[in-house]
PDB file of N, CA and C in Angstrom:
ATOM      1  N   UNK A   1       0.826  -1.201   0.000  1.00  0.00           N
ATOM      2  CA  UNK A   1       0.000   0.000   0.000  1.00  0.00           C
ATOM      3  C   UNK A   1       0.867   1.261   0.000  1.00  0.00           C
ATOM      4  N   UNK A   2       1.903   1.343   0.571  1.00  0.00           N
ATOM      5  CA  UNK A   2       2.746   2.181   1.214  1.00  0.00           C
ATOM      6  C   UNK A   2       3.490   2.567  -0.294  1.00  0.00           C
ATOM      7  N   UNK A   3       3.553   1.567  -1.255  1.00  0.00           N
ATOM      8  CA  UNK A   3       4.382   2.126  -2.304  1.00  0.00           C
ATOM      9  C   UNK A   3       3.505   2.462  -3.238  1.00  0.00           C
ATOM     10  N   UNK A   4       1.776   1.732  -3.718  1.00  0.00           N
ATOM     11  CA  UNK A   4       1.553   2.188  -4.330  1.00  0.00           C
ATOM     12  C   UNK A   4       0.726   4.032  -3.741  1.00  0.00           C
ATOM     13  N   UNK A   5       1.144   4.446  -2.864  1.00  0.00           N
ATOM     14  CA  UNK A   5       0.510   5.777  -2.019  1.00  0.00           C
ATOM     15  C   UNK A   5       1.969   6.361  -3.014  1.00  0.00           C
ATOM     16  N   UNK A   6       3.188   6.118  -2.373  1.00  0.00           N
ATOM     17  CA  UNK A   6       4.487   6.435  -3.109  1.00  0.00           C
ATOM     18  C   UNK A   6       4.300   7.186  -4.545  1.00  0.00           C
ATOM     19  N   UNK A   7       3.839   5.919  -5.068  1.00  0.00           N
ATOM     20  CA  UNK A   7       4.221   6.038  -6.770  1.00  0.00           C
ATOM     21  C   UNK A   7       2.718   7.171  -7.457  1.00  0.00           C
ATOM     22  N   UNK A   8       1.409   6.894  -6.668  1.00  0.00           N
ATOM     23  CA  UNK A   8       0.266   7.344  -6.914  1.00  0.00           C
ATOM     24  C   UNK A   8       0.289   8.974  -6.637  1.00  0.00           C
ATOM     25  N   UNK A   9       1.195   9.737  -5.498  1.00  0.00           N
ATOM     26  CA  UNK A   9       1.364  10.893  -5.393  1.00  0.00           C
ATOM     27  C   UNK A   9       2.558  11.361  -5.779  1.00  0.00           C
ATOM     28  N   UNK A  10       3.570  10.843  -6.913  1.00  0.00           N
ATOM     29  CA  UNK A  10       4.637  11.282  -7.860  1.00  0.00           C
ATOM     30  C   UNK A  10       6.050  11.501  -6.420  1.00  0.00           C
ATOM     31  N   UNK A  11       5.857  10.839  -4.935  1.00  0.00           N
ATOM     32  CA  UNK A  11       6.698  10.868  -4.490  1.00  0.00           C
ATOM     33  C   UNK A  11       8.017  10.200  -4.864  1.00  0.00           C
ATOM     34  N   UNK A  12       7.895   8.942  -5.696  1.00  0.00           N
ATOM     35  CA  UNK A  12       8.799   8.188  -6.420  1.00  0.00           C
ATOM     36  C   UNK A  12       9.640   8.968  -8.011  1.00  0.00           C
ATOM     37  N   UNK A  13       9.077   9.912  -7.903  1.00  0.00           N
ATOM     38  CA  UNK A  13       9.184  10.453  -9.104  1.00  0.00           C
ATOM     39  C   UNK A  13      10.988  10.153  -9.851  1.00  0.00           C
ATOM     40  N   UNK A  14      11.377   9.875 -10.588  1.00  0.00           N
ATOM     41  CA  UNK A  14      10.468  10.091 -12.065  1.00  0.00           C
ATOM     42  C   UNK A  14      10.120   8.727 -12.645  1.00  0.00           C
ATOM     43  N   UNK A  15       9.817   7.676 -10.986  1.00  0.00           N
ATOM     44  CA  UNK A  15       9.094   6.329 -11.442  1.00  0.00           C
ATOM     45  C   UNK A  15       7.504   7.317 -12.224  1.00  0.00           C
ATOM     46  N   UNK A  16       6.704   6.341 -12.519  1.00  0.00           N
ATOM     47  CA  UNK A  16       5.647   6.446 -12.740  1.00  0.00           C
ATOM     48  C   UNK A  16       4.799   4.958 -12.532  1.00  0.00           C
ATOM     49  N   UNK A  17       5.704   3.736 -11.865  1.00  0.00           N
ATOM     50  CA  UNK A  17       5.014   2.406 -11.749  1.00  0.00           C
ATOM     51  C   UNK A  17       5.891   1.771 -11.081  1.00  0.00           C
ATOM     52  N   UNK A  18       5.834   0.284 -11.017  1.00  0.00           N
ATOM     53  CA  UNK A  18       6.654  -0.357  -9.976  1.00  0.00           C
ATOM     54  C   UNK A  18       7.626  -0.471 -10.877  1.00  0.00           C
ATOM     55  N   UNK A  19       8.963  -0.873 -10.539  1.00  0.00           N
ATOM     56  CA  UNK A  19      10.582  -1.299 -10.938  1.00  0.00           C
ATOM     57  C   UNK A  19      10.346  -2.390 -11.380  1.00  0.00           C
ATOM     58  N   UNK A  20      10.775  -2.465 -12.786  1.00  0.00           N
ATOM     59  CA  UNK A  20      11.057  -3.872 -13.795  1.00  0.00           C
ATOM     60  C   UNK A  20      12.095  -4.522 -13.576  1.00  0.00           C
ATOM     61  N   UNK A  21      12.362  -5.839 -13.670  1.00  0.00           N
ATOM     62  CA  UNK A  21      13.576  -6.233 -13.502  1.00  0.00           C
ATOM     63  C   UNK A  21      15.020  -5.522 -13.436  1.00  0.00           C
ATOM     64  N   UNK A  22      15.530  -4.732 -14.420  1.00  0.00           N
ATOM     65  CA  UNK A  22      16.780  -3.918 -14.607  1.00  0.00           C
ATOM     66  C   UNK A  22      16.492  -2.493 -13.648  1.00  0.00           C
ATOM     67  N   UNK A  23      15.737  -2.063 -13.424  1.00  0.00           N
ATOM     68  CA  UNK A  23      15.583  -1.002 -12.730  1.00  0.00           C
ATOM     69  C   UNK A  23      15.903  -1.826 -11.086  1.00  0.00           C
ATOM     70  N   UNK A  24      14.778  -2.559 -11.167  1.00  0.00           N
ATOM     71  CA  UNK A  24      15.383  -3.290  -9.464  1.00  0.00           C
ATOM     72  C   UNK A  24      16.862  -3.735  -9.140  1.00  0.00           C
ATOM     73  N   UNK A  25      16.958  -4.567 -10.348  1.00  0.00           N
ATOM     74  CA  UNK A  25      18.568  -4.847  -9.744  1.00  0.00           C
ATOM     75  C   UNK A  25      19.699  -3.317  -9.551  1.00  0.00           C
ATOM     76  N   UNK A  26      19.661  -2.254 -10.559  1.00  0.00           N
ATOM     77  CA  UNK A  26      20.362  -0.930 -10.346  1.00  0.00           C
ATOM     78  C   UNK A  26      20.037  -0.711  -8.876  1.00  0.00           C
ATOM     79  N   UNK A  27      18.727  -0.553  -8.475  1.00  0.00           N
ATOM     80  CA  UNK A  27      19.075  -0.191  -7.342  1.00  0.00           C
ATOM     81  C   UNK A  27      19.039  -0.623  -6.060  1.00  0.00           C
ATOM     82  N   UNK A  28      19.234  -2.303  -6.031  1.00  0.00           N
ATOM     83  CA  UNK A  28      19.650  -2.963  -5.326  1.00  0.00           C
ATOM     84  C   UNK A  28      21.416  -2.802  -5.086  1.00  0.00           C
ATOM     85  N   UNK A  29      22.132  -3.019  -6.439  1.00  0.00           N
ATOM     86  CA  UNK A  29      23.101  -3.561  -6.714  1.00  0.00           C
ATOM     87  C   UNK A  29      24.185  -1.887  -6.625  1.00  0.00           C
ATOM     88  N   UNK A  30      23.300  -0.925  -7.394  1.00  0.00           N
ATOM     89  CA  UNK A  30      24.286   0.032  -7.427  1.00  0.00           C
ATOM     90  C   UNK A  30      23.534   1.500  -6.521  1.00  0.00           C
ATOM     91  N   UNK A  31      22.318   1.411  -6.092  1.00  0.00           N
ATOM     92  CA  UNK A  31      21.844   2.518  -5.364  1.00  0.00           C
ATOM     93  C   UNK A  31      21.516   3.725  -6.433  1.00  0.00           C
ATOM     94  N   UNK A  32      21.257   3.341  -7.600  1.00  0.00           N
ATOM     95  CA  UNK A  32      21.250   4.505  -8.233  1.00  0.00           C
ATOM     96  C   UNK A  32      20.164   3.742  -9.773  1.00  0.00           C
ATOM     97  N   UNK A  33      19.561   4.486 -10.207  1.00  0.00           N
ATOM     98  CA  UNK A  33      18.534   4.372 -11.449  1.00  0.00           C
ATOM     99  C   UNK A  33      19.053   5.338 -12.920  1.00  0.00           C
ATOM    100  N   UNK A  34      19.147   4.240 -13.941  1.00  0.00           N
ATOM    101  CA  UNK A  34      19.962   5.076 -14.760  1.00  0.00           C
ATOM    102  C   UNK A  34      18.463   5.550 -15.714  1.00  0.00           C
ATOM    103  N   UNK A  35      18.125   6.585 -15.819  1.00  0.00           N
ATOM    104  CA  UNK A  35      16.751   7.115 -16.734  1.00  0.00           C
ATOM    105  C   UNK A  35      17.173   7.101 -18.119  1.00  0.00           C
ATOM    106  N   UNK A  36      16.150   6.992 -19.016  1.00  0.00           N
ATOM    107  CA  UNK A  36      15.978   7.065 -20.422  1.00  0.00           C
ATOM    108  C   UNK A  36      16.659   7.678 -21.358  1.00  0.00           C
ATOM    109  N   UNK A  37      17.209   8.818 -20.735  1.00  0.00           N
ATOM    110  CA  UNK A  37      18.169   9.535 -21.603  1.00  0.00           C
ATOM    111  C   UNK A  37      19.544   9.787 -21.105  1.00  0.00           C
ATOM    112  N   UNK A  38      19.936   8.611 -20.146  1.00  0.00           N
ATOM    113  CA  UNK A  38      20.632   8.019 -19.829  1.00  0.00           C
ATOM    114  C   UNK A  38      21.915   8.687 -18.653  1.00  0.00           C
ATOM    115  N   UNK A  39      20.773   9.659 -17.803  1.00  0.00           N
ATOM    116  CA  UNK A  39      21.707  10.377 -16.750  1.00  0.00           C
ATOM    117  C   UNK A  39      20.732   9.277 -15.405  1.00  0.00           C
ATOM    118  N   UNK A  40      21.062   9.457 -14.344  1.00  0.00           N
ATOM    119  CA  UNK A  40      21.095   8.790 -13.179  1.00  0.00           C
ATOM    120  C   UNK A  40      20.466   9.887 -12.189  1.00  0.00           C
ATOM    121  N   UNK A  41      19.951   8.870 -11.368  1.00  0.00           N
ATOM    122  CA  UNK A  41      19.122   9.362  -9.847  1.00  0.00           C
ATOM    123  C   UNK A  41      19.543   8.801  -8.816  1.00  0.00           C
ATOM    124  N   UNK A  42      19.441   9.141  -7.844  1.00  0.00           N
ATOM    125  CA  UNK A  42      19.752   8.672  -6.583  1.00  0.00           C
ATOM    126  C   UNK A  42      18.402   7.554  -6.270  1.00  0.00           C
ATOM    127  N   UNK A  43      18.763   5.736  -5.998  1.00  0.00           N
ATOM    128  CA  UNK A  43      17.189   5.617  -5.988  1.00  0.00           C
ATOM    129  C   UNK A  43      17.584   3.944  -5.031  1.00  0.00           C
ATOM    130  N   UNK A  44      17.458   4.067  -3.954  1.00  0.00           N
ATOM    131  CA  UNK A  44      18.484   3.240  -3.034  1.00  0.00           C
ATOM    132  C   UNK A  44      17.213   2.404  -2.900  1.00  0.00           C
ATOM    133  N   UNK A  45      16.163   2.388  -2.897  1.00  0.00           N
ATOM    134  CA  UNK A  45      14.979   1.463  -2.477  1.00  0.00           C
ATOM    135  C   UNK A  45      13.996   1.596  -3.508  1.00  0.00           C
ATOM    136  N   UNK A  46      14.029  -0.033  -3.818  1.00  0.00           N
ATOM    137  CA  UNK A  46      13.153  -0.238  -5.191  1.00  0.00           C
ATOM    138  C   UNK A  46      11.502  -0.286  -4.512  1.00  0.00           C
ATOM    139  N   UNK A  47      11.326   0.012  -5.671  1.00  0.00           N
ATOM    140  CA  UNK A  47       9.448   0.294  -5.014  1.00  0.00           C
ATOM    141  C   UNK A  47       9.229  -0.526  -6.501  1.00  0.00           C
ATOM    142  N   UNK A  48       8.763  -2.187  -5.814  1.00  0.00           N
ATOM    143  CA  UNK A  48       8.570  -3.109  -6.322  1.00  0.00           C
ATOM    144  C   UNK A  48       7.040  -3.820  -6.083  1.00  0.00           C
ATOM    145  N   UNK A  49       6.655  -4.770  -6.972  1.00  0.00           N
ATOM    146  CA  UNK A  49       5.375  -5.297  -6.277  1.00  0.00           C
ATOM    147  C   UNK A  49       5.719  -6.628  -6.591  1.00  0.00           C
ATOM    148  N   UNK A  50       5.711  -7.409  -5.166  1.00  0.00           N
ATOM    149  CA  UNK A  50       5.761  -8.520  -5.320  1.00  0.00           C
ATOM    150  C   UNK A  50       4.963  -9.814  -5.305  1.00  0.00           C
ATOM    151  N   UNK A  51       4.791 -10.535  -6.394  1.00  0.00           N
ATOM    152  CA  UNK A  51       3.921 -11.495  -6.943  1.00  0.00           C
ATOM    153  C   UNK A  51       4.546 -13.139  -6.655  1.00  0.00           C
ATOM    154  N   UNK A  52       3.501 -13.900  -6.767  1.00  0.00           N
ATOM    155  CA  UNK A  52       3.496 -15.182  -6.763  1.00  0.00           C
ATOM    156  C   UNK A  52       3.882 -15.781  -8.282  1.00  0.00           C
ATOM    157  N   UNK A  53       4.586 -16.697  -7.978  1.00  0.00           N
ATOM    158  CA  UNK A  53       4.253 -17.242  -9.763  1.00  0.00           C
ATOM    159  C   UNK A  53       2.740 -17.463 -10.181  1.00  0.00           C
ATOM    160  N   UNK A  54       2.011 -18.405  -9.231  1.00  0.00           N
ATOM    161  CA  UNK A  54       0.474 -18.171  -9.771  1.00  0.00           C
ATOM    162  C   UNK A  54       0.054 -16.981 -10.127  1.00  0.00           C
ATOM    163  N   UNK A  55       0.315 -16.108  -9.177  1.00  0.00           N
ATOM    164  CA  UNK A  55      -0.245 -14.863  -9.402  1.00  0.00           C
ATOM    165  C   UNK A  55       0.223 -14.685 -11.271  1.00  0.00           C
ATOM    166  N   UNK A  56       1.506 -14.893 -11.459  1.00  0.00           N
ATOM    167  CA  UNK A  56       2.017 -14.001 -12.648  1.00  0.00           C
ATOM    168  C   UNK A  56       1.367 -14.958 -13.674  1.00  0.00           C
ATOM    169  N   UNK A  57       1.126 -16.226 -13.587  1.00  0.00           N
ATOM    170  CA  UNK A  57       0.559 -17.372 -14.809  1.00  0.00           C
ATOM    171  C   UNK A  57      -0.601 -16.776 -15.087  1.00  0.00           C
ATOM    172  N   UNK A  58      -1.561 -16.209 -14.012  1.00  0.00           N
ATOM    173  CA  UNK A  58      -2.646 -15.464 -14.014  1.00  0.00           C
ATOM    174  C   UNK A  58      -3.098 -14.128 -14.914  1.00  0.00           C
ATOM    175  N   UNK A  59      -2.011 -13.611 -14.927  1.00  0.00           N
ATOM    176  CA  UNK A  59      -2.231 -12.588 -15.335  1.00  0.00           C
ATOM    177  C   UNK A  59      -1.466 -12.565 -16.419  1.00  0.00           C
ATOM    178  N   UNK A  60      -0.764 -13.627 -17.093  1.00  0.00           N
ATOM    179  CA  UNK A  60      -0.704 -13.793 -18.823  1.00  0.00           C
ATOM    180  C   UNK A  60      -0.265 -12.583 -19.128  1.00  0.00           C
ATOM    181  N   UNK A  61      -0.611 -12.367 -20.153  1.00  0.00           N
ATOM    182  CA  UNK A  61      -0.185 -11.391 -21.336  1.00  0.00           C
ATOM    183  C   UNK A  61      -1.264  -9.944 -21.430  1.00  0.00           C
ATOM    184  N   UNK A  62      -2.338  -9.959 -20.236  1.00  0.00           N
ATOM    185  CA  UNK A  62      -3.009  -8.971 -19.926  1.00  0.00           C
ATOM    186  C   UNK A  62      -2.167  -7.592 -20.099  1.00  0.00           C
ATOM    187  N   UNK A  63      -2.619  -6.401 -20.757  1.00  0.00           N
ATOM    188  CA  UNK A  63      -2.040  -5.320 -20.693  1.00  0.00           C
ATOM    189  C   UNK A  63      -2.735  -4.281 -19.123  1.00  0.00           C
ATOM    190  N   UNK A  64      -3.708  -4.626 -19.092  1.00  0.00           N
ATOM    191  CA  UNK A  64      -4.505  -3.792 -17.859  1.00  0.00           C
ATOM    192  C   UNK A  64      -4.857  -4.867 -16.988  1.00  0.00           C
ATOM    193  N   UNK A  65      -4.505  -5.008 -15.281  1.00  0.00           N
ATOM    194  CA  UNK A  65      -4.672  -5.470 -14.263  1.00  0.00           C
ATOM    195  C   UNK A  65      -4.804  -4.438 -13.127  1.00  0.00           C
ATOM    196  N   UNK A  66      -5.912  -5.084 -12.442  1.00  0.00           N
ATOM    197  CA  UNK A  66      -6.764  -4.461 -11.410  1.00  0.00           C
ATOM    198  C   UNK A  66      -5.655  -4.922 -10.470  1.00  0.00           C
ATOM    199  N   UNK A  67      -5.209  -3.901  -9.182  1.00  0.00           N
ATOM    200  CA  UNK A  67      -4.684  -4.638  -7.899  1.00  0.00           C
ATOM    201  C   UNK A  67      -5.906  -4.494  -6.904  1.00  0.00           C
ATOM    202  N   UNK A  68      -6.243  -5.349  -6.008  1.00  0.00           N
ATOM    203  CA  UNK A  68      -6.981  -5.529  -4.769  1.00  0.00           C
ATOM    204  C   UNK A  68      -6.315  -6.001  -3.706  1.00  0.00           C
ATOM    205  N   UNK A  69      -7.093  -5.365  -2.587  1.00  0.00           N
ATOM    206  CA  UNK A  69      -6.624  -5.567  -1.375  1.00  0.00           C
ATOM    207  C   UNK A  69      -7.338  -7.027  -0.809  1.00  0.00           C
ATOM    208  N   UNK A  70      -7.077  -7.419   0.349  1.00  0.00           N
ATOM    209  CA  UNK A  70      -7.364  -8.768   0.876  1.00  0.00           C
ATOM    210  C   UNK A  70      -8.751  -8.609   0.758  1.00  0.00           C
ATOM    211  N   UNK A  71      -9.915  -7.861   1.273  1.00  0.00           N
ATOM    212  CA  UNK A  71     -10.894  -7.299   0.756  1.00  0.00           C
ATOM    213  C   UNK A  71     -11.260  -7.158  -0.422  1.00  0.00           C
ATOM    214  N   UNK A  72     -10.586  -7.326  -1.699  1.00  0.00           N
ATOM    215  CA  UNK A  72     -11.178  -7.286  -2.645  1.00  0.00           C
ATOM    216  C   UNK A  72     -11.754  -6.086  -3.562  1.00  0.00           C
ATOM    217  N   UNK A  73     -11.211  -5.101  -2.396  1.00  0.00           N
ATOM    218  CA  UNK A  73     -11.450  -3.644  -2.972  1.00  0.00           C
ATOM    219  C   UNK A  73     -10.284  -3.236  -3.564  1.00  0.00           C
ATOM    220  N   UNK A  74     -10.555  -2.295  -4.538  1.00  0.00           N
ATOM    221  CA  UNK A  74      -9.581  -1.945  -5.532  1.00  0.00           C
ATOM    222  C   UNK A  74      -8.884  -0.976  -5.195  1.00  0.00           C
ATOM    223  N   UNK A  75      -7.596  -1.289  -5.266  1.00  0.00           N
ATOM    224  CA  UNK A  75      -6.483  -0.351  -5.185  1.00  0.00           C
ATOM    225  C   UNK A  75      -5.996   0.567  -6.110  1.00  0.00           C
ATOM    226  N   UNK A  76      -5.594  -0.097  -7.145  1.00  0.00           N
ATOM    227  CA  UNK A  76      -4.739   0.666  -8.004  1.00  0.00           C
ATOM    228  C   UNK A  76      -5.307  -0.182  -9.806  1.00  0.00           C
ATOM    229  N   UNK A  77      -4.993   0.208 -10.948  1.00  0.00           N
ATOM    230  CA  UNK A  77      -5.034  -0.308 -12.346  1.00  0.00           C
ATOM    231  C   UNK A  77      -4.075  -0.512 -12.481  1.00  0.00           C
ATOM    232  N   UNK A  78      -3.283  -1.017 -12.776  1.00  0.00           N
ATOM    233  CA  UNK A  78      -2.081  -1.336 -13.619  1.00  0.00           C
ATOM    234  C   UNK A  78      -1.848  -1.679 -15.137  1.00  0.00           C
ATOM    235  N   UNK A  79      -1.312  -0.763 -15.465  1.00  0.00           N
ATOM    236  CA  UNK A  79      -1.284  -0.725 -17.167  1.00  0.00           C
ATOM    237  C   UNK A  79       0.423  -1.005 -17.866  1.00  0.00           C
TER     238      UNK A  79
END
């Protein structure tokens, strides 16, 4: 919850979603996020979402996924 509050009020900025593989390991491995046009951020804690393999078999090749809470109420879209 705590990260998608993070990423939902541009505090993560200039994320705009959770960390993909290569983004997580940078800033596991080196503390730092190299951006698109290829200068760097300071970015020491990945704001990740972490899934089950079921979970991920589940959700296939879907481009838009709903997140819910244990409740079942909706959190966030994911695109």
């Amino acid at each position: 919850m705590q990260c998608v509050h993070a990423l939902s009020k541009g505090w993560a900025s200039p994320l705009t979603g959770f960390t993909r593989e290569t983004e997580f390991l940078q800033t596991l491995h080196l503390n730092l996020l190299q951006l698109s046009d290829g200068s760097f951020i300071n970015m020491s804690i990945p704001i990740a979402l972490a899934i089950h393999d079921s979970q991920k078999a589940s959700i296939g090749e879907f481009n838009i996924v709903t997140l819910l809470d244990s409740n079942d109420k909706l959190i966030a879209i994911l695109t």
